[in-house]
N, C-alpha and C. Protein backbone atom coordinates (compact mmCIF):
# COMPACT_ATOMS: atom_id res chain seq x y z
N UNK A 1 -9.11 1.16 39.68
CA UNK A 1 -9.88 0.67 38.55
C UNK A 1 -10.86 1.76 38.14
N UNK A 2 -11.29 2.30 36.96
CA UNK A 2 -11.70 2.89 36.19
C UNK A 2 -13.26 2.63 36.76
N UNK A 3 -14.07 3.18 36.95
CA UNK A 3 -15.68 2.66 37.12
C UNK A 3 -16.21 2.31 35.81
N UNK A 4 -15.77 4.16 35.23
CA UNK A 4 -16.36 4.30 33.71
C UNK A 4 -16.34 2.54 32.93
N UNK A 5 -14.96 2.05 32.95
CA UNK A 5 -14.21 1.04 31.98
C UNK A 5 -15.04 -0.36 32.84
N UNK A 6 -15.64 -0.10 34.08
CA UNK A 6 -16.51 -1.21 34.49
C UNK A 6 -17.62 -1.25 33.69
N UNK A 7 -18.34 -0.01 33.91
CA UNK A 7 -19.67 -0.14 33.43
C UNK A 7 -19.77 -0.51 31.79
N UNK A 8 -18.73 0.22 30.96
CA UNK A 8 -19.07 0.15 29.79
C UNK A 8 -18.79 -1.26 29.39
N UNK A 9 -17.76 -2.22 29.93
CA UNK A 9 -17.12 -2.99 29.23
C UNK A 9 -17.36 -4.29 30.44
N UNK A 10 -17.92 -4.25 31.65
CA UNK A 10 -17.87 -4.84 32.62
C UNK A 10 -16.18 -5.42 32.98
N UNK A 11 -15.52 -5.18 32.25
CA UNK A 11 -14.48 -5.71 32.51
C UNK A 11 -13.09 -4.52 33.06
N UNK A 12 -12.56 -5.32 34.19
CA UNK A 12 -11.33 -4.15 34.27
C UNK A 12 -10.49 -3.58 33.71
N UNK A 13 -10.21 -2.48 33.60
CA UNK A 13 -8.84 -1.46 32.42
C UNK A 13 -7.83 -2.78 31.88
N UNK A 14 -7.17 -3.30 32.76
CA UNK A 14 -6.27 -3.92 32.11
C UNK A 14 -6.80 -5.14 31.53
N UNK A 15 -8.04 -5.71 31.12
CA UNK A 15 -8.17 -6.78 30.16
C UNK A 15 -8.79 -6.78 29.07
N UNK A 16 -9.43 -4.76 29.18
CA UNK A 16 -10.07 -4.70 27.86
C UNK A 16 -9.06 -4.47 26.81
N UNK A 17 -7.79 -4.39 26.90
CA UNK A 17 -6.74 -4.40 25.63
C UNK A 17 -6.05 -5.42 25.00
N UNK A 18 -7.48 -7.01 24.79
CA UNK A 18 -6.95 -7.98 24.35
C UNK A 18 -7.34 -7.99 23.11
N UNK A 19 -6.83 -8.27 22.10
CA UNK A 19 -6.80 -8.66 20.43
C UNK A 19 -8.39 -9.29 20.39
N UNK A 20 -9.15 -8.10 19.50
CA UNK A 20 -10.07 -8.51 18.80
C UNK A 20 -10.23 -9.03 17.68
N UNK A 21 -11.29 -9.68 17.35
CA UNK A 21 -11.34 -9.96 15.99
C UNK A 21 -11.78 -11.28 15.96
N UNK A 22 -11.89 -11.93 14.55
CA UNK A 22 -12.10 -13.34 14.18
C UNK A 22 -10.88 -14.62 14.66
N UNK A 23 -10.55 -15.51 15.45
CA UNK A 23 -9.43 -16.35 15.05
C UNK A 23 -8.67 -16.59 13.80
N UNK A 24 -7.44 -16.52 13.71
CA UNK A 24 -7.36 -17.18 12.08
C UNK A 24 -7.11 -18.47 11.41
N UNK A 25 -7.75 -18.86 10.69
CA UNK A 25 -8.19 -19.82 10.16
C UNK A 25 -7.01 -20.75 9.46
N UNK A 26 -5.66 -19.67 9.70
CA UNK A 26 -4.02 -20.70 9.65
C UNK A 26 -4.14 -22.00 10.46
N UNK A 27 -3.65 -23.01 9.54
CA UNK A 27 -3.32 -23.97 9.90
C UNK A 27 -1.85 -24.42 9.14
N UNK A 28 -1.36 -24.77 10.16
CA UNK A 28 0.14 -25.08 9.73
C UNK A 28 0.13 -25.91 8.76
N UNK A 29 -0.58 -27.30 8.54
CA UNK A 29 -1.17 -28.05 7.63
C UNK A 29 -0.73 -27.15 6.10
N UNK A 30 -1.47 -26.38 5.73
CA UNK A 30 -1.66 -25.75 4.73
C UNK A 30 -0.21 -25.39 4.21
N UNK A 31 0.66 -25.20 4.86
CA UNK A 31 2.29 -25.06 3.91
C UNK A 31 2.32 -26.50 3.28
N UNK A 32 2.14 -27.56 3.27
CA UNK A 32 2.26 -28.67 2.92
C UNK A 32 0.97 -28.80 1.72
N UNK A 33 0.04 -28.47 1.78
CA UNK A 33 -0.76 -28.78 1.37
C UNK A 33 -1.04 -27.77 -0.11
N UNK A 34 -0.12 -26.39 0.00
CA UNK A 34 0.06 -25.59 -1.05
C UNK A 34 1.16 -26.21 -2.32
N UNK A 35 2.26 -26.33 -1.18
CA UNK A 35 3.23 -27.14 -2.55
C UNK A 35 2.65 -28.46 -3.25
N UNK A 36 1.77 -29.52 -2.51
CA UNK A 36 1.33 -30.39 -3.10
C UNK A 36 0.32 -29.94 -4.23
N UNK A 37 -0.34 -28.84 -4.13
CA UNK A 37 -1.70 -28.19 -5.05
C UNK A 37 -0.50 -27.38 -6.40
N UNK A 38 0.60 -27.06 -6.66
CA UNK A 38 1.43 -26.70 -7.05
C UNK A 38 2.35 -27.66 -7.84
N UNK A 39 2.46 -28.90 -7.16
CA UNK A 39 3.39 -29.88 -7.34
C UNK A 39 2.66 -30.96 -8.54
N UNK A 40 2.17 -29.93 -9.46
CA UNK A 40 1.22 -31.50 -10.74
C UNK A 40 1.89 -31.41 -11.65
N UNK A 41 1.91 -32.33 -12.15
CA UNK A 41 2.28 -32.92 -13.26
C UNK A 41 2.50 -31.67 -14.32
N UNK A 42 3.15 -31.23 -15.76
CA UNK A 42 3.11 -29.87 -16.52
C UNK A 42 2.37 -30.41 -17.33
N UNK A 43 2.25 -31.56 -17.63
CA UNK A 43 1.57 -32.51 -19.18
C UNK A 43 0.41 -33.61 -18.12
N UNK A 44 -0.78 -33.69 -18.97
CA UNK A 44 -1.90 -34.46 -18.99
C UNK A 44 -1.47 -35.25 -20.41
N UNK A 45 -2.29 -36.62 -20.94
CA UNK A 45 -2.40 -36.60 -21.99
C UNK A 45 -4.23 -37.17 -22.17
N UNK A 46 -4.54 -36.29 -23.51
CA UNK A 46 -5.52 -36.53 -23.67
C UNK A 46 -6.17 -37.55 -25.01
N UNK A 47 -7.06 -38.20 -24.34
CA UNK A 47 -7.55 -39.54 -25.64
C UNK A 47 -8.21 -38.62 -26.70
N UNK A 48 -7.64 -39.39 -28.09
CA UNK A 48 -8.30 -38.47 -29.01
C UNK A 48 -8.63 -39.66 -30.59
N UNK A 49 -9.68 -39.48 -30.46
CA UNK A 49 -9.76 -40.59 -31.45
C UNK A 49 -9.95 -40.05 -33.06
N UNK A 50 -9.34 -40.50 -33.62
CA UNK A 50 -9.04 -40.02 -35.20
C UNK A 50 -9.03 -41.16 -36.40
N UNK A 51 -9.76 -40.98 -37.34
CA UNK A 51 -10.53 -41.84 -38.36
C UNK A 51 -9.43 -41.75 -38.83
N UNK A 52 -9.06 -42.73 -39.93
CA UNK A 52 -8.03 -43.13 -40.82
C UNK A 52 -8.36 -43.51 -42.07
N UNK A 53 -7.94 -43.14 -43.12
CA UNK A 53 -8.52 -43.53 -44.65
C UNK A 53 -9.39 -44.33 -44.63
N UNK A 54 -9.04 -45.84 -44.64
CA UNK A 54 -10.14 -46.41 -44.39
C UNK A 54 -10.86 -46.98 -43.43
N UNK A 55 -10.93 -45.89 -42.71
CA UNK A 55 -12.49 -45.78 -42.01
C UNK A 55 -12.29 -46.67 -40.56
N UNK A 56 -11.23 -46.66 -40.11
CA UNK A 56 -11.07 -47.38 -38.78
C UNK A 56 -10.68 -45.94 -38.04
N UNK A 57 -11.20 -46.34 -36.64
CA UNK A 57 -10.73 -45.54 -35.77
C UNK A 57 -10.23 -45.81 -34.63
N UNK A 58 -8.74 -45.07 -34.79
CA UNK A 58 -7.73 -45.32 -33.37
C UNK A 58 -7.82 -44.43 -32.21
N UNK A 59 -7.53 -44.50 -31.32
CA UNK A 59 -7.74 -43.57 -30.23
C UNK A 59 -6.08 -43.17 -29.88
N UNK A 60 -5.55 -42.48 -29.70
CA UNK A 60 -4.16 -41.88 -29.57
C UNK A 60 -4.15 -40.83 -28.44
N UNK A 61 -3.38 -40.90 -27.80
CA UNK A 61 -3.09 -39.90 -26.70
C UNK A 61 -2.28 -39.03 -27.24
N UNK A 62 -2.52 -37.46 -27.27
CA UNK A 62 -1.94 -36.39 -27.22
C UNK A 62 -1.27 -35.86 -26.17
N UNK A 63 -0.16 -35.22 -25.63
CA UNK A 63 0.22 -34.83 -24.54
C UNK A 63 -0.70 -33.15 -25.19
N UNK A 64 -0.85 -32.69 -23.55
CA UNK A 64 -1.34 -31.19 -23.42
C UNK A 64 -0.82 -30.71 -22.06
N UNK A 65 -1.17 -29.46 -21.90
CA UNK A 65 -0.55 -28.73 -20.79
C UNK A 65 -1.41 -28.72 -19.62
N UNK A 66 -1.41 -29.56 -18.62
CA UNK A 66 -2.03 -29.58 -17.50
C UNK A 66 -2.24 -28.27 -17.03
N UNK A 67 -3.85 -28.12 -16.71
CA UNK A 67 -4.05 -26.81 -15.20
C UNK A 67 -3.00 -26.19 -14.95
N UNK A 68 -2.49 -25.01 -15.19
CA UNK A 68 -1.36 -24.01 -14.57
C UNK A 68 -2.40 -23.98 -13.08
N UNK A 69 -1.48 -24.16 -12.04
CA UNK A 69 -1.88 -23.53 -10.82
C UNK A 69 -1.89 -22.54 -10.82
N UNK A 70 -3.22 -22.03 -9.71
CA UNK A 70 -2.77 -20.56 -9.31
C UNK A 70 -2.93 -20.23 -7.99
N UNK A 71 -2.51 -19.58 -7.46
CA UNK A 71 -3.04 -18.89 -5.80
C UNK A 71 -4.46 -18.62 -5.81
N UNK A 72 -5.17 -17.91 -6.84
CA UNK A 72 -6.23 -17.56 -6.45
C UNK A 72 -7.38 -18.96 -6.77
N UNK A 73 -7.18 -20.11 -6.72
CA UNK A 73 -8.05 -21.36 -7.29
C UNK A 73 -7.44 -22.02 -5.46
N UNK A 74 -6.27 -21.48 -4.97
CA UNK A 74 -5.86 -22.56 -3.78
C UNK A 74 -6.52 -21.98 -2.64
N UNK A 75 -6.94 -20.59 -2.49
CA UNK A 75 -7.14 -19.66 -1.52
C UNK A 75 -8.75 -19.76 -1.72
N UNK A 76 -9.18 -19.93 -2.83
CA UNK A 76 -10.65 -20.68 -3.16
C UNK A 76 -10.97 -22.02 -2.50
N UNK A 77 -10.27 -22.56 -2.69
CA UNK A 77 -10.46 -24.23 -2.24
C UNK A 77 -10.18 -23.80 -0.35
N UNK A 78 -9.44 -23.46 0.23
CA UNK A 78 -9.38 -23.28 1.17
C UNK A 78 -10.54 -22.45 1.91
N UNK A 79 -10.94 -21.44 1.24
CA UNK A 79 -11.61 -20.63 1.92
C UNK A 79 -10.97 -18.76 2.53
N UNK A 80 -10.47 -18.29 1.71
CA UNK A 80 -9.41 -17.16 2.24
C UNK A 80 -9.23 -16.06 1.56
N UNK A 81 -9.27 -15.14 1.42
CA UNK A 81 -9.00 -14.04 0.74
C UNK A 81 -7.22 -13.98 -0.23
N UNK A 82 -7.29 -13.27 -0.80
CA UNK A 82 -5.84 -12.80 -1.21
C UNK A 82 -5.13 -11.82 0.44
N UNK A 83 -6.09 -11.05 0.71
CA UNK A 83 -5.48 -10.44 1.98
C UNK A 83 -4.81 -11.18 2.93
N UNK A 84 -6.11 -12.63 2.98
CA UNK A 84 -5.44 -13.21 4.29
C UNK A 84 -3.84 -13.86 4.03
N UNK A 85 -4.08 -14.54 2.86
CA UNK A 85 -2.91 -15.44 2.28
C UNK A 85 -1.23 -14.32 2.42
N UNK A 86 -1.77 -13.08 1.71
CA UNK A 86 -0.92 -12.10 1.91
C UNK A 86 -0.14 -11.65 3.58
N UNK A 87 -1.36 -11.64 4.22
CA UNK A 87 -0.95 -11.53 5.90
C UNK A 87 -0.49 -13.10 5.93
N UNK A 88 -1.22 -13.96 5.96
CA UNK A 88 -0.43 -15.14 6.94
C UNK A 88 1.11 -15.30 5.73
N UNK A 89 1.84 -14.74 4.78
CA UNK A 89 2.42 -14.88 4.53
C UNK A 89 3.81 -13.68 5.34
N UNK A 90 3.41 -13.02 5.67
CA UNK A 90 4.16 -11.62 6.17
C UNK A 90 4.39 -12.25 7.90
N UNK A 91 3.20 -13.39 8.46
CA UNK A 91 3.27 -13.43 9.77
C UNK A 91 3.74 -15.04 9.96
N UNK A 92 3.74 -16.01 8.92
CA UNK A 92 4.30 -17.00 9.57
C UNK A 92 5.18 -17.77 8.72
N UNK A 93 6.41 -18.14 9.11
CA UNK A 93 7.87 -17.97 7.91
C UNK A 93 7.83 -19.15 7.40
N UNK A 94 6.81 -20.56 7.97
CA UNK A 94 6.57 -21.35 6.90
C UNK A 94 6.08 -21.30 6.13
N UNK A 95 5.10 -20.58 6.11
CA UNK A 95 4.05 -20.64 5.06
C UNK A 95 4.71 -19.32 3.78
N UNK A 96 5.31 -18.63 4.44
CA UNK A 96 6.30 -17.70 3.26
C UNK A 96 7.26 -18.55 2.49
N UNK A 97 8.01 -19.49 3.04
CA UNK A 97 8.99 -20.05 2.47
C UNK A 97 7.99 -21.25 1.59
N UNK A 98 7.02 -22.00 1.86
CA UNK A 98 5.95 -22.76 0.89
C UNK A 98 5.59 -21.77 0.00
N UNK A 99 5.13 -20.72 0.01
CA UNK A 99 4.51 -19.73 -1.30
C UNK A 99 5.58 -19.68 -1.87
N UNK A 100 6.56 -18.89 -1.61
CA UNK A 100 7.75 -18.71 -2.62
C UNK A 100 8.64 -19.87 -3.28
N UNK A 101 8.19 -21.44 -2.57
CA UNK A 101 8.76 -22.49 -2.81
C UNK A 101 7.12 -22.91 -4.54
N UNK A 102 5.85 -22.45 -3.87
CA UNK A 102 4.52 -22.74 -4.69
C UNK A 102 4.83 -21.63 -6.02
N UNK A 103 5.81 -20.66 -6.37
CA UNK A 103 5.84 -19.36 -6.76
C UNK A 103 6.41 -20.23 -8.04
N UNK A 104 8.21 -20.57 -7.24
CA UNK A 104 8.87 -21.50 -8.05
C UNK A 104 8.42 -22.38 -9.38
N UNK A 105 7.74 -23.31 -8.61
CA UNK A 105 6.58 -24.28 -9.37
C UNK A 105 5.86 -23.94 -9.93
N UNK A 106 5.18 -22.65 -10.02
CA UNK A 106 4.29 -22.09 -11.08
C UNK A 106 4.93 -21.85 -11.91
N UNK A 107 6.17 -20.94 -12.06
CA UNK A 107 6.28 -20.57 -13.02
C UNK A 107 7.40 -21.59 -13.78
N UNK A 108 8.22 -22.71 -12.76
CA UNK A 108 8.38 -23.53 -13.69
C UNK A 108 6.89 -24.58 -14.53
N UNK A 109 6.43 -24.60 -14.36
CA UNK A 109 5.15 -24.80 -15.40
C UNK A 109 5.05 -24.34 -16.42
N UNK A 110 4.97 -23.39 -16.06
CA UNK A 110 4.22 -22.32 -17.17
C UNK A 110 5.53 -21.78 -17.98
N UNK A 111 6.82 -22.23 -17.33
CA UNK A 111 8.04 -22.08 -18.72
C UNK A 111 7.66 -23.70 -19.54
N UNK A 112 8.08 -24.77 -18.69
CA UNK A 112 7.78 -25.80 -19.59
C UNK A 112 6.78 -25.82 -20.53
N UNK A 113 5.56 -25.59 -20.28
CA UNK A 113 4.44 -25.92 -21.35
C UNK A 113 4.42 -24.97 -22.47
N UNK A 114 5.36 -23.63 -22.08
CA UNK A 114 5.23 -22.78 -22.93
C UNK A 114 6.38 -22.70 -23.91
N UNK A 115 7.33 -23.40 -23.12
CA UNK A 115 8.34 -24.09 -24.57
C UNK A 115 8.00 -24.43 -25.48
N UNK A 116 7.23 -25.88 -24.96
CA UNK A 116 6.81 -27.10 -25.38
C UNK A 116 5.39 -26.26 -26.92
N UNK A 117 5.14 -25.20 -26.47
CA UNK A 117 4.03 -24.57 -27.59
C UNK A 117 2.49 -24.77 -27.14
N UNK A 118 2.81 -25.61 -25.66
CA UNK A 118 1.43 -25.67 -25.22
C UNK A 118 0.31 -24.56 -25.05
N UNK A 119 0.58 -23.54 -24.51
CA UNK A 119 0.09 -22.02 -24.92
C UNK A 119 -0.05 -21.35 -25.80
N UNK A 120 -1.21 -20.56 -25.84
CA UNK A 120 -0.76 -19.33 -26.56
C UNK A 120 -0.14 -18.02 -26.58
N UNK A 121 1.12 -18.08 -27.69
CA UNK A 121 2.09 -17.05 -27.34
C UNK A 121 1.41 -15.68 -26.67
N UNK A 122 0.44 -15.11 -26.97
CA UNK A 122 0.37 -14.10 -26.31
C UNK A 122 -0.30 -14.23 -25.49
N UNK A 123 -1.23 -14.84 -24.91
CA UNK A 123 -1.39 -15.11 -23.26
C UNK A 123 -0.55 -15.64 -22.59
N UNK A 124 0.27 -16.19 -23.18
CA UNK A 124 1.55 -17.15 -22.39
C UNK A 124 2.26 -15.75 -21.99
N UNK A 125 3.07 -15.28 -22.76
CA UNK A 125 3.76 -13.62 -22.27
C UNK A 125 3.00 -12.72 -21.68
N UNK A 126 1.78 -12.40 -21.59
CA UNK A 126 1.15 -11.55 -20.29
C UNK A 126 1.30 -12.17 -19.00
N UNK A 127 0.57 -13.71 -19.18
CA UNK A 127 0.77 -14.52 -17.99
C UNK A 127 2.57 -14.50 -17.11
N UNK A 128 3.10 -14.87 -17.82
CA UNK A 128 4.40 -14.47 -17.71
C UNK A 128 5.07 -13.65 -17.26
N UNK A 129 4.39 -12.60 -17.58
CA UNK A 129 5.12 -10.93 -17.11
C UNK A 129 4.62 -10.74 -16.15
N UNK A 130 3.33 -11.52 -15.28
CA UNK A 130 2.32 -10.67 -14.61
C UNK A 130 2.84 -11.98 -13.72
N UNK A 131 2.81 -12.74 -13.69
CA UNK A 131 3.13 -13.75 -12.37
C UNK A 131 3.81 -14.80 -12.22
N UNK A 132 5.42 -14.02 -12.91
CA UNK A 132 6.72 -15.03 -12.83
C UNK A 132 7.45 -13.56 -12.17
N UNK A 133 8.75 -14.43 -12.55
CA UNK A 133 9.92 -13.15 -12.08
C UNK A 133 10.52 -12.63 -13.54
N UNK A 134 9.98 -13.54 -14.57
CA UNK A 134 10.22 -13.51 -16.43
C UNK A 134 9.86 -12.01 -16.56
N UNK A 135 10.66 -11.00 -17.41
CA UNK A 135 10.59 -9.97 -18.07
C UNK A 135 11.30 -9.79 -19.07
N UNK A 136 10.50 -9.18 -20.09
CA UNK A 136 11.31 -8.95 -21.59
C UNK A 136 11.62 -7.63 -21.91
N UNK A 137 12.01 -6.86 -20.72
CA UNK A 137 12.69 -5.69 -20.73
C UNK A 137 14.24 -5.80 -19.89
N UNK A 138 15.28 -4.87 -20.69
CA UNK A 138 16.53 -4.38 -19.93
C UNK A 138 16.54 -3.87 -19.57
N UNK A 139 17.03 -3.42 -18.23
CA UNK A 139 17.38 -2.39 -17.09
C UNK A 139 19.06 -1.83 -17.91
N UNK A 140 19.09 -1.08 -18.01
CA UNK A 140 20.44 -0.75 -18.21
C UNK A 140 21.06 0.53 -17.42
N UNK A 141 22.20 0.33 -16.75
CA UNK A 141 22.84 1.44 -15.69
C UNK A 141 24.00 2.28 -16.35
N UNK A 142 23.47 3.36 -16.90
CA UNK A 142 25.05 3.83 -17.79
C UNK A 142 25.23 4.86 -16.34
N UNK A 143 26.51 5.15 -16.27
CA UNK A 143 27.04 6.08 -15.40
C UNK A 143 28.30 6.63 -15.98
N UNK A 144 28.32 7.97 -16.25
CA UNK A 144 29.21 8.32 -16.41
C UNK A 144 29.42 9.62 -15.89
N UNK A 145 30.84 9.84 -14.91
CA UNK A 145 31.24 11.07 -14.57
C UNK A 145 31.71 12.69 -15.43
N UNK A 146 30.77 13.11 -15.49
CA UNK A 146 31.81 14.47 -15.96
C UNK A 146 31.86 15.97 -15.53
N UNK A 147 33.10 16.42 -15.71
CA UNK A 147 33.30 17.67 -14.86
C UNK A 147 32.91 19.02 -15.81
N UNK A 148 32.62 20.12 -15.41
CA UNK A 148 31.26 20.86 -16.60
C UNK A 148 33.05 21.94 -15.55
N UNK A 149 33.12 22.85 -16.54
CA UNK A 149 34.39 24.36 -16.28
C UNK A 149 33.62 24.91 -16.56
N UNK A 150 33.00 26.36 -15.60
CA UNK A 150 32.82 27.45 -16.62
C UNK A 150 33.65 28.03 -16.16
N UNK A 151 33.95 28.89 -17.98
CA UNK A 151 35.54 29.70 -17.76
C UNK A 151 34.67 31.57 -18.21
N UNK A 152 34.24 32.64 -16.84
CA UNK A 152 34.03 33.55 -17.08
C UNK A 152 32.43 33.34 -16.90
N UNK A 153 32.34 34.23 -16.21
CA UNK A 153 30.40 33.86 -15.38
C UNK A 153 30.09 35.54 -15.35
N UNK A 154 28.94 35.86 -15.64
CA UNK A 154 28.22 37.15 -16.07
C UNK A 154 27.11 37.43 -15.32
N UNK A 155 27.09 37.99 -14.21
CA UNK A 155 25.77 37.90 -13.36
C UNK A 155 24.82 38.26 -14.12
N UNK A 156 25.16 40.07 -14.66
CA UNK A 156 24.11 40.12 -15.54
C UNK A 156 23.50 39.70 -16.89
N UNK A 157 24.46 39.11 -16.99
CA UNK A 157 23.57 38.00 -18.08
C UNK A 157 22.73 36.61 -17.99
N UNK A 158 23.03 35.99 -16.59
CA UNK A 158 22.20 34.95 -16.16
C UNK A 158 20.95 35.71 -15.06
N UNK A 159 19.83 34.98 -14.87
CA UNK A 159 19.43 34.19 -15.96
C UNK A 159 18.68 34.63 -17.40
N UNK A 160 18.41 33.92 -18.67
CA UNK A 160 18.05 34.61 -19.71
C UNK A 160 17.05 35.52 -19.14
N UNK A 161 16.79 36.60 -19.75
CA UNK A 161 15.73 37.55 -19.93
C UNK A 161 15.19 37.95 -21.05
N UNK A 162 13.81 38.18 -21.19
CA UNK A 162 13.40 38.89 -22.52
C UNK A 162 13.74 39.88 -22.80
N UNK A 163 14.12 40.81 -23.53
CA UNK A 163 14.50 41.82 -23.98
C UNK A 163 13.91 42.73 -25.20
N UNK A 164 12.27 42.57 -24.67
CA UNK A 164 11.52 43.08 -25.82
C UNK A 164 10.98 42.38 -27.20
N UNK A 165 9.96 42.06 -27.71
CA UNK A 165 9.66 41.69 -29.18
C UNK A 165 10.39 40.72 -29.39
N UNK A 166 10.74 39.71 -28.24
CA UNK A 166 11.43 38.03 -27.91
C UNK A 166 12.99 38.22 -27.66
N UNK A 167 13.52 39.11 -28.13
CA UNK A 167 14.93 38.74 -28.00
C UNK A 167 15.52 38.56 -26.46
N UNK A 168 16.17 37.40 -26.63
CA UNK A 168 17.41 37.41 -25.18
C UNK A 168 18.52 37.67 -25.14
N UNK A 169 19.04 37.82 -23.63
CA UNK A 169 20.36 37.92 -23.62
C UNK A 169 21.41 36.32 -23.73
N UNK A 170 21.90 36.70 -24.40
CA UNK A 170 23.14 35.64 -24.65
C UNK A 170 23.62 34.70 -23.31
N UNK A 171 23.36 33.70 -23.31
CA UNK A 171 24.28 32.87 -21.84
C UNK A 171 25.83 33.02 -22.41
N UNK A 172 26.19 32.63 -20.69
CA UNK A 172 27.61 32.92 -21.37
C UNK A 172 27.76 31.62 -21.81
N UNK A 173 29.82 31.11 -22.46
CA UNK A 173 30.13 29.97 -23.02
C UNK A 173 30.56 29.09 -21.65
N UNK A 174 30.41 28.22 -22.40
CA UNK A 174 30.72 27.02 -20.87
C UNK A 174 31.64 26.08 -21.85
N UNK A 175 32.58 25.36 -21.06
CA UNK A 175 33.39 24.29 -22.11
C UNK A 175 33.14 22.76 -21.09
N UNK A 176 32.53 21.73 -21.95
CA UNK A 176 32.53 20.79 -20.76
C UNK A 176 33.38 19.96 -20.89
N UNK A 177 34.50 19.39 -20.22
CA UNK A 177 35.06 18.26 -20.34
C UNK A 177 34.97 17.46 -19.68
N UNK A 178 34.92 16.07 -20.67
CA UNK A 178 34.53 14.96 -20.32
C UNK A 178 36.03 13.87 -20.13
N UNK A 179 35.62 13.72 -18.59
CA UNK A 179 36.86 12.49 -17.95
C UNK A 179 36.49 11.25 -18.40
C-alpha cells in the first residue's frame, strides 16, 4: 500500500479509483413521463365571443394549435440540462427509444397544425427544418464514369510555363471519351 495514497486520500490505492461526481438524477420513471408531456392533443379550442348585427352575443369555439412541445420546456420542468438529457440518452436505451418515440410526436404536431394553417408559414418552416427530420432541399447523386486517353504526352511542355510578357506554352491535346 502506497503511504503517500494514505496520507493524501486516507484511503487505500485500490479504492481511490471510484466514480466521482454528483449521482444522476435518471429516473426510469421519466421515459414514461416524456411521451406523456409529448402525447397532447394538436388542437385546443378556444371560446370566442362575437357580436352579431343585432347586437347579441354568441360565444363560439374556434379550434387552434395547441402548445408544440419541446425538449427544452420538459428538461425545464424536470430540472436538467440539454447535456444531461443528451448523456442519459447515449447511456440508457429506454430513455433513447422514448426521445426518439417524443421526436416522432413533435414533429407529427407540428406537421398537423401546420397543414391545418395553424402557424405561421415562415416560422412554421424554420421550426421545421431545425427540429424535424422535414427538409426542403434535394440531395442528388449523379455518377458518372469516364475514361480521359491522352494520345501523345510532352514532358516539356507540361506543366504550363510563362514564357515572358505572359505567353505560355501550349498543353498538349487530350481526347476524352465518354462510356
Amino acid at each position: 500500500m502506497d503511504s503517500q495514497t494514505e496520507i493524501s486520500t486516507g484511503l487505500p490505492a485500490k479504492q481511490r479509483h471510484e466514480p466521482f461526481g454528483r449521482p444522476t438524477k435518471y429516473k426510469p420513471e421519466y421515459c414514461q413521463q416524456l411521451i406523456d408531456f409529448f402525447s397532447v392533443p394538436t388542437t385546443i379550442y378556444e371560446k370566442i365571443t362575437i357580436k352579431k348585427k343585432n347586437g347579441e352575443e354568441q360565444i363560439i369555439e374556434k379550434p387552434v394549435a395547441n402548445t408544440l412541445p419541446l425538449f427544452q420546456r420538459f428538461i425545464s420542468n424536470i430540472g436538467i440540462s440539454r447535456d444531461t438529457l443528451s448523456e442519459w440518452t447515449h447511456k440508457y436505451k429506454d430513455f433513447s427509444d422514448s426521445v426518439k418515440k417524443a421526436k416522432e410526436l413533435q414533429e407529427a404536431h407540428l406537421i398537423e397544425n401546420g397543414i391545418k394553417g395553424r402557424y405561421d408559414t415562415a416560422f412554421g418552416i424554420f421550426v421545421a427544418k431545425n427540429i424535424t427530420t422535414l427538409r426542403d432541399k434535394v440531395d442528388i447523386d449523379i455518377q458518372q464514369d469516364i475514361t480521359i486517353e491522352v494520345i501523345g504526352y510532352d514532358p516539356d511542355v507540361l506543366p504550363p510555363t510563362k514564357l515572358g510578357k505572359g505567353k505560355k506554352k501550349q498543353l498538349p491535346k487530350a481526347h476524352i471519351i465518354d462510356v
